[in-house]
Protein backbone atom coordinates (compact mmCIF):
# COMPACT_ATOMS: atom_id res chain seq x y z
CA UNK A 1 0.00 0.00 0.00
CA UNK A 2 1.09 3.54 -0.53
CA UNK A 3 -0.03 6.75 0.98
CA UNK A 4 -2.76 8.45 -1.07
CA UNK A 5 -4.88 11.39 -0.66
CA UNK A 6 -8.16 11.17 1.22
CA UNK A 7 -11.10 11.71 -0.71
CA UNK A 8 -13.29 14.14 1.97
CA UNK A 9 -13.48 15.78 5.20
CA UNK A 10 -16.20 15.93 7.66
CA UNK A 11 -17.38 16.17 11.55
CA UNK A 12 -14.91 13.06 11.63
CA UNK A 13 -11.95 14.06 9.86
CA UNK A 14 -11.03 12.96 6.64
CA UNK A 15 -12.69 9.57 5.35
CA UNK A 16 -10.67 6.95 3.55
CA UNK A 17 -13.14 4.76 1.39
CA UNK A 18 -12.24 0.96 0.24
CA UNK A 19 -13.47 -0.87 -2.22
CA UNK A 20 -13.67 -4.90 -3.67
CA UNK A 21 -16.15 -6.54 -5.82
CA UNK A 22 -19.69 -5.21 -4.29
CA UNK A 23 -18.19 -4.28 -0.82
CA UNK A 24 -16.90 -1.12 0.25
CA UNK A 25 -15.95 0.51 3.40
CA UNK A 26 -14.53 3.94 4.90
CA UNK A 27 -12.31 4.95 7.90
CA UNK A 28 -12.27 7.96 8.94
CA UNK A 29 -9.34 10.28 10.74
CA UNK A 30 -11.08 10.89 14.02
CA UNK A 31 -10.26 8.12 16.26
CA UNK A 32 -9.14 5.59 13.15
CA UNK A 33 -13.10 4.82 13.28
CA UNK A 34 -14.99 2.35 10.91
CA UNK A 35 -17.61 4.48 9.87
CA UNK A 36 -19.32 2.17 6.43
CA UNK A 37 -19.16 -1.54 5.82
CA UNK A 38 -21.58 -2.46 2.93
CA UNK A 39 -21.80 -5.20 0.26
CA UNK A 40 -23.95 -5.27 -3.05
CA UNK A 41 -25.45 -1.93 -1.79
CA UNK A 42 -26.72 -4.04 1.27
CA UNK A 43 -25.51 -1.90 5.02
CA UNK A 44 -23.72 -4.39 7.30
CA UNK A 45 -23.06 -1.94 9.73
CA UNK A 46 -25.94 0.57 11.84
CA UNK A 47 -22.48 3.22 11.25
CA UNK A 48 -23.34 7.10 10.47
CA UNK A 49 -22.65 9.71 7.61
CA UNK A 50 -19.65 11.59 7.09
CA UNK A 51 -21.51 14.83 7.79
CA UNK A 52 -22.73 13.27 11.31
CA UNK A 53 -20.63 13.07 14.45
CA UNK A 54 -19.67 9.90 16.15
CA UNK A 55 -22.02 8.96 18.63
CA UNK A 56 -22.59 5.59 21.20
CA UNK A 57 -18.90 4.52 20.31
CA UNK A 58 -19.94 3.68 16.41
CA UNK A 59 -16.70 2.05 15.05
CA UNK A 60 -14.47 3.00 17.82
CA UNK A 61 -10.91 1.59 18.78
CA UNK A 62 -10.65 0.99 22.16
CA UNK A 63 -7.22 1.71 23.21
CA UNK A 64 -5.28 0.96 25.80
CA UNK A 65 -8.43 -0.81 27.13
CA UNK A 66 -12.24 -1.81 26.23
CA UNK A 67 -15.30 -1.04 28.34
CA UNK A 68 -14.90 0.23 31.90
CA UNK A 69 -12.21 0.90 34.68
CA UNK A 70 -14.10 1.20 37.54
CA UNK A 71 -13.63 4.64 39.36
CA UNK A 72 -10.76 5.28 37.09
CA UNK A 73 -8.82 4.33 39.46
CA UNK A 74 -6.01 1.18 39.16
CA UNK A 75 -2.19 0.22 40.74
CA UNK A 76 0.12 -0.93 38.47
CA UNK A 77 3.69 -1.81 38.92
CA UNK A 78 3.73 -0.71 42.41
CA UNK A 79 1.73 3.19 41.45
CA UNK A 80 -1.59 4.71 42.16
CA UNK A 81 -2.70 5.89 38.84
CA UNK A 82 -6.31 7.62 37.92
CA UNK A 83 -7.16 8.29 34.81
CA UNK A 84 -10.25 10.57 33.68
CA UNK A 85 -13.90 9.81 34.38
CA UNK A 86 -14.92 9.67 31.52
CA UNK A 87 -18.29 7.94 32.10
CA UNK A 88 -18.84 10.67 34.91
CA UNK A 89 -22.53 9.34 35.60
CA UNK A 90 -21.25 5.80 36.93
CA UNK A 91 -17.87 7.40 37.79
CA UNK A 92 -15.92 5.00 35.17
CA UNK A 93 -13.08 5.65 32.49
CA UNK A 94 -14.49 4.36 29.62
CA UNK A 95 -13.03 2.87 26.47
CA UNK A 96 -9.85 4.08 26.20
CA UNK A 97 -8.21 7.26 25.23
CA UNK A 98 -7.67 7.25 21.64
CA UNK A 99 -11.30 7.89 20.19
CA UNK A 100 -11.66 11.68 20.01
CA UNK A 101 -7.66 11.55 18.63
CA UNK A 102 -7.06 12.01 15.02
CA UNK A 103 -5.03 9.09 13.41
CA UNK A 104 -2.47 9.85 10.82
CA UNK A 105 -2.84 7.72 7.24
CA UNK A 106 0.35 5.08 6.80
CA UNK A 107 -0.93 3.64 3.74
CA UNK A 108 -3.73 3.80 0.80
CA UNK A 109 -4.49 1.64 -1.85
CA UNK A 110 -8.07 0.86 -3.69
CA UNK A 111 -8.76 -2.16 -0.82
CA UNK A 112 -7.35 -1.52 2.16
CA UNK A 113 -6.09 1.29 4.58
CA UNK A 114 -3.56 1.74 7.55
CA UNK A 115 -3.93 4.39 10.12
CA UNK A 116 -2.05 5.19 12.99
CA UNK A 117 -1.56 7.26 15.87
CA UNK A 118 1.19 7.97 19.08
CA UNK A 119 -0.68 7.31 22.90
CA UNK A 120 1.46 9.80 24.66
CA UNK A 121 2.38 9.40 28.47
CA UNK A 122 -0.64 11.67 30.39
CA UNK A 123 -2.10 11.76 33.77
CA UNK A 124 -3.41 8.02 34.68
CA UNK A 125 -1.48 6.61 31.50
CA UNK A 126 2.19 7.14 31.89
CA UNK A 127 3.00 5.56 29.16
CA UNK A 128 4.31 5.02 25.44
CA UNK A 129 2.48 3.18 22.96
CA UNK A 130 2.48 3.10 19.04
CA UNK A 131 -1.29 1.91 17.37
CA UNK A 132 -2.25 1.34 14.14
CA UNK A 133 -5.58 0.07 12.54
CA UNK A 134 -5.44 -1.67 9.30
CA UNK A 135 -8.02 -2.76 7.45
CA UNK A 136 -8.37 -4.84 4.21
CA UNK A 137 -11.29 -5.84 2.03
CA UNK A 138 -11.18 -9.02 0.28
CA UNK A 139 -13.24 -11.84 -1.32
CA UNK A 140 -14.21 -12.78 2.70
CA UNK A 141 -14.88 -9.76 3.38
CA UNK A 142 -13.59 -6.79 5.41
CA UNK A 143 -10.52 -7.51 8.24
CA UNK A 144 -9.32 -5.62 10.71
CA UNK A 145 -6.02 -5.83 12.64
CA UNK A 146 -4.96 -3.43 15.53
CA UNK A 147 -1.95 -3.61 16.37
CA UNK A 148 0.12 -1.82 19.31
CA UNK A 149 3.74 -1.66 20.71
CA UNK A 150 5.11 -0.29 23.78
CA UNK A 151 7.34 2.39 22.35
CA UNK A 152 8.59 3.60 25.98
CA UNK A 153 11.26 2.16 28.50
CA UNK A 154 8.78 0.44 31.23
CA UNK A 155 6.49 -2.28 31.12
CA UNK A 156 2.77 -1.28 29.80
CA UNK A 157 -0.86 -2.56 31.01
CA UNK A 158 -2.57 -2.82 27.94
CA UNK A 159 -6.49 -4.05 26.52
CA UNK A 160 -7.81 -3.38 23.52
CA UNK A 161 -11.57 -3.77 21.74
CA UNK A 162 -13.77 -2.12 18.55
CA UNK A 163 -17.23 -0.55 18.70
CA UNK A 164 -19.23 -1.67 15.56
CA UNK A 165 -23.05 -1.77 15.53
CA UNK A 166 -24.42 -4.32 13.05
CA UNK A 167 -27.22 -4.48 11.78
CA UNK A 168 -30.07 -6.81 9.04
CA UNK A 169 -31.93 -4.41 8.26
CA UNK A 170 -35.07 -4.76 10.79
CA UNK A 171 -35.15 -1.60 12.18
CA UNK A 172 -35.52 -2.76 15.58
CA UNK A 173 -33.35 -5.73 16.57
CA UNK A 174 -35.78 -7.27 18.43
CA UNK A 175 -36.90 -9.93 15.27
CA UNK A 176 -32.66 -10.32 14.35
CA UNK A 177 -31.57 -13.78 15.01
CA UNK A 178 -28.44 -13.80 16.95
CA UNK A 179 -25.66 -16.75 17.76
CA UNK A 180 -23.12 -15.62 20.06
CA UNK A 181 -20.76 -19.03 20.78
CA UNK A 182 -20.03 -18.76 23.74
CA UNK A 183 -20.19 -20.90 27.13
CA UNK A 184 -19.77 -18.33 29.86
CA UNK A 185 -21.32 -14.76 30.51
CA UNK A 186 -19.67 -12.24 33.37
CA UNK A 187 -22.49 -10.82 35.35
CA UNK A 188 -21.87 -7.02 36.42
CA UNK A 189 -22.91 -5.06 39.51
CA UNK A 190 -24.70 -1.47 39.29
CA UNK A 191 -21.93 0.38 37.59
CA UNK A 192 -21.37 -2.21 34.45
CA UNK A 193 -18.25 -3.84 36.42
CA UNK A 194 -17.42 -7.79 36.02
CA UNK A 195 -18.41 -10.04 39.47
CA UNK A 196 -17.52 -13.09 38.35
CA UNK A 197 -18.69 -15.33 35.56
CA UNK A 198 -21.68 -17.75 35.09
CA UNK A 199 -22.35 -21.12 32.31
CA UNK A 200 -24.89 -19.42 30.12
CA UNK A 201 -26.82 -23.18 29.46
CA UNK A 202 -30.00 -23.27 30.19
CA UNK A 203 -30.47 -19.15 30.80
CA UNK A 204 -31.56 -16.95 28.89
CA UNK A 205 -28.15 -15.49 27.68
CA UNK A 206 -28.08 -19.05 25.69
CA UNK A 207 -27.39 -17.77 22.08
CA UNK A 208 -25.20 -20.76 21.16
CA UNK A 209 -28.10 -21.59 18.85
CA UNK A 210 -29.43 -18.93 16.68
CA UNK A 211 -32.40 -17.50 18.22
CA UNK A 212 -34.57 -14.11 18.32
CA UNK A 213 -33.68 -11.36 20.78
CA UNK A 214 -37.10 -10.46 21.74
CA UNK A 215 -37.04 -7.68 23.96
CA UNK A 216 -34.06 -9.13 26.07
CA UNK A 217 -31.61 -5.98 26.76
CA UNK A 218 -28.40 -6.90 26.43
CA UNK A 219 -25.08 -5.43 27.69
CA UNK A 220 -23.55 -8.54 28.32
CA UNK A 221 -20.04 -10.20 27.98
CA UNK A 222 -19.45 -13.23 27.18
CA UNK A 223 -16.26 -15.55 26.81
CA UNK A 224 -15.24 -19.11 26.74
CA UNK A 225 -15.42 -18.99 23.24
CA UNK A 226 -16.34 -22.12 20.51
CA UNK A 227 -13.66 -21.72 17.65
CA UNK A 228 -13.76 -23.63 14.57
CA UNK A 229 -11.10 -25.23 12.96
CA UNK A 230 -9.61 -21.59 11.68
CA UNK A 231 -9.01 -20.41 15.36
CA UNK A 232 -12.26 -17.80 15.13
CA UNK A 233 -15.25 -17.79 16.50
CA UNK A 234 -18.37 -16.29 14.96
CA UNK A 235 -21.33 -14.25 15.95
CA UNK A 236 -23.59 -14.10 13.60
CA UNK A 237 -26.90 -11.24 13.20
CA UNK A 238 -29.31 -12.77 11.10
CA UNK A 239 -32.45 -11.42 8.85
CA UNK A 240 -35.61 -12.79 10.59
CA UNK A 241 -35.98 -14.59 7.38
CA UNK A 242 -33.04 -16.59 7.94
CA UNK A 243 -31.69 -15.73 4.60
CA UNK A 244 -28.65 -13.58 4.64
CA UNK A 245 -27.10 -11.82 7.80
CA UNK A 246 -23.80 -10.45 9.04
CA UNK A 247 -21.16 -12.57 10.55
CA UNK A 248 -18.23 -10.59 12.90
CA UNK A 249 -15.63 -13.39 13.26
CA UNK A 250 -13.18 -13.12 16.41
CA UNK A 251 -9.68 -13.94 15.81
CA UNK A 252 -6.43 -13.64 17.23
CA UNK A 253 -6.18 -11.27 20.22
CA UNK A 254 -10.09 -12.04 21.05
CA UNK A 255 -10.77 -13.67 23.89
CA UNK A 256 -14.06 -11.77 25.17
CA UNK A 257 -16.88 -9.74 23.06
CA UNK A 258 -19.28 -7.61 24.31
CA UNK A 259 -23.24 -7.72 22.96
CA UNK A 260 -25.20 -4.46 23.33
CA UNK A 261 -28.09 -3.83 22.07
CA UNK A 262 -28.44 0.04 22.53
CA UNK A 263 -31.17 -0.32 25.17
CA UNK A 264 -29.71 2.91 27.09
CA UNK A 265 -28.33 4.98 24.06
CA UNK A 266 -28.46 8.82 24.68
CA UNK A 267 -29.97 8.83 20.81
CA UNK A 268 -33.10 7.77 21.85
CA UNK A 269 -34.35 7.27 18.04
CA UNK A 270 -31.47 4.56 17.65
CA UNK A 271 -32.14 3.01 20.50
CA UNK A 272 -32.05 -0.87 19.65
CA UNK A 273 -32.10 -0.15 15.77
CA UNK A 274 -28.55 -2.36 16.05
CA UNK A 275 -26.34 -4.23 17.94
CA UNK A 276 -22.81 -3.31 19.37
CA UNK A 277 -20.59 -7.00 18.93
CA UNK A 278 -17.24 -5.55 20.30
CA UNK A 279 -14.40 -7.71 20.00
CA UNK A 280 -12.11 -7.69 23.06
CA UNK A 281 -8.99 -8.95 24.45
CA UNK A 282 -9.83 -8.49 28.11
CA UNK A 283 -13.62 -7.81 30.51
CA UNK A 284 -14.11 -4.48 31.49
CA UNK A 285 -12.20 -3.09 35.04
CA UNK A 286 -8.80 -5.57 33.92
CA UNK A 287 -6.69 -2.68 34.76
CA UNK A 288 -7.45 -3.27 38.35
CA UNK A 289 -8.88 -7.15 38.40
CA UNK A 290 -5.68 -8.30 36.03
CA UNK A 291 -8.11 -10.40 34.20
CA UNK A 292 -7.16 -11.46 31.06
CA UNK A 293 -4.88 -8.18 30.71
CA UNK A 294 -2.15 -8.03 28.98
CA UNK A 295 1.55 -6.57 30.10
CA UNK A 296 3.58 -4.99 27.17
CA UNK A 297 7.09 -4.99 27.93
CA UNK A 298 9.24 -2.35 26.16
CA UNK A 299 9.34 -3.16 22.96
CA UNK A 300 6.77 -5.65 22.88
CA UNK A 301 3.49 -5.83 20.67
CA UNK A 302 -0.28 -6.83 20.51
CA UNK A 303 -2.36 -7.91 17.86
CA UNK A 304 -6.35 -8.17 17.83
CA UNK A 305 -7.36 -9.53 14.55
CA UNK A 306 -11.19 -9.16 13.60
CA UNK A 307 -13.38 -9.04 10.89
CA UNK A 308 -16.89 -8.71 8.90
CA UNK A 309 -18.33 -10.82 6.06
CA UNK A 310 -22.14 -11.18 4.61
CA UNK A 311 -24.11 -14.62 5.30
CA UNK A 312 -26.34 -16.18 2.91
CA UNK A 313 -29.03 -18.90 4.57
CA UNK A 314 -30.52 -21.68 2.71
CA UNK A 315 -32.99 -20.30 0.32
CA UNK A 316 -35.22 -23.27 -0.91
CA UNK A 317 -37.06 -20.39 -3.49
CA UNK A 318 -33.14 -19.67 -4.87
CA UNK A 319 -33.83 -15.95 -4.11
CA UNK A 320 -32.49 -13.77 -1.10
């Protein structure tokens, strides 16, 4: 890939659009968001315009950690550190520090893109880390790998996650079909922070099997994930129909994702209109639990490898 020229500006920055076969996609500067994931004309993604702000996290990297840190407050390596409340009405820090940050563009070509930015030591985060997002369309559709390095001289806590809302089409998602393989859920208290974690056989977070959502709200985590043969796991949003749907696949670097279904959005007109399946490498509070957190040592990396293809379902008429 080579650097080209973006093609627009907006609320967001400039947008960087991709394209392959029927599918395209843009990023766009603010935060190194996905903001447009569609193929054959058909949205896979509840994103928003380029003349529209961000909003509920649509498309955001979540860097140096997903979700919450409760109170903002954490020890690490023998320091008190707070960082920012940034989710002032439960008194979290919320989903890293890198959203409202524009990334720079490392490379351009007609399918794929590769943004970066610098995390900068600040107050709560004294520390040096190098992030990129790249992502690549392709006959399976659209990947995504972000990576990170700790750039600085001392060891790094480090979690990472994405913020797409998919959607079929239904409006509401209460009709969608959704699979979510996974055997475990972590139940949260009050302020959205992990307690422990729970089988979800025979309750009704059970979406091993594709089912409808109903009017379940859902802001729910879930790990102990079923992998196939290729190392991913899939959740898959389905058409009511049955027909076609969206599948996010979880790959390297994934070892939770998150299922919201915009229940408590501030937008109250896109409330449950599509669902959040964040990909994550660690539960929400790890910077004080240490679960499933990782440690960067100077000079050491990360990689969390996603993605986003179309399903087609049997179709016994031969149209979809």
């Amino acid at each position: 890939m080579s650097a080209q020229a973006p093609r627009s500006a907006g609320p967001t920055g400039e947008q960087w659009e991709l394209r392959h076969g029927g599918q395209s996609a843009v990023v766009v500067e603010l935060g190194g968001a996905l903001r447009h994931y569609e193929a054959d004309g058909v949205p896979l993604l509840d994103g928003f315009a380029a003349d529209e702000a961000v909003t509920s996290g649509r498309g955001q990297v979540l860097v140096p950690w997903p979700n919450r840190v409760g109170g903002g407050r954490y020890r690490f390596d023998g320091a008190d550190l707070q960082l920012p409340l940034s989710e002032p009405e439960r008194h979290n820090a919320i989903h890293g520090l890198l959203r409202w940050t524009p990334w720079r563009l490392l490379a351009h070509s007609g399918d794929a893109v590769r943004v970066g930015t610098t995390l900068h030591p600040q107050p709560g985060y004294p520390f040096l880390l190098e992030v990129s997002a790249e992502y690549r369309l392709g006959d399976e559709g659209l990947e995504v790998l972000v990576r990170a390095v700790n750039a600085g001289g001392a060891s790094a806590p480090y979690g990472v996650g994405q913020h797409p809302y998919l959607t079929v089409g239904t409006g509401r998602v209460d009709t969608a079909l959704l699979t979510v393989p996974a055997r475990l859920r972590l139940t949260t208290d009050d302020e959205g922070l992990p307690t422990g974690e729970v089988p979800v056989e025979g309750t009704e977070y059970d979406f091993r099997s594709a089912r409808p959502i109903g009017a379940q709200a859902l802001d729910t985590a879930f790990t102990g994930l079923e992998r196939g043969a290729d190392g991913r796991a899939v959740v898959r949003l389905a058409h009511p129909s049955g027909r076609r749907g969206t599948d996010l696949w979880l790959g390297e670097g994934t070892r939770y994702v998150q299922i919201y279904t915009g229940d408590t959005l501030g937008e109250p007109g896109r409330r449950r209109r599509g669902v959040a399946v964040e990909p994550m490498s660690c539960p929400a509070d790890a910077f004080r639990t240490g679960s499933g957190l990782t440690v960067l040592e100077p000079g050491a990396g990360h990689a969390l490898r996603w993605g986003l293809r179309p399903w087609a379902g049997a179709d016994p008429g031969g149209i979809l």
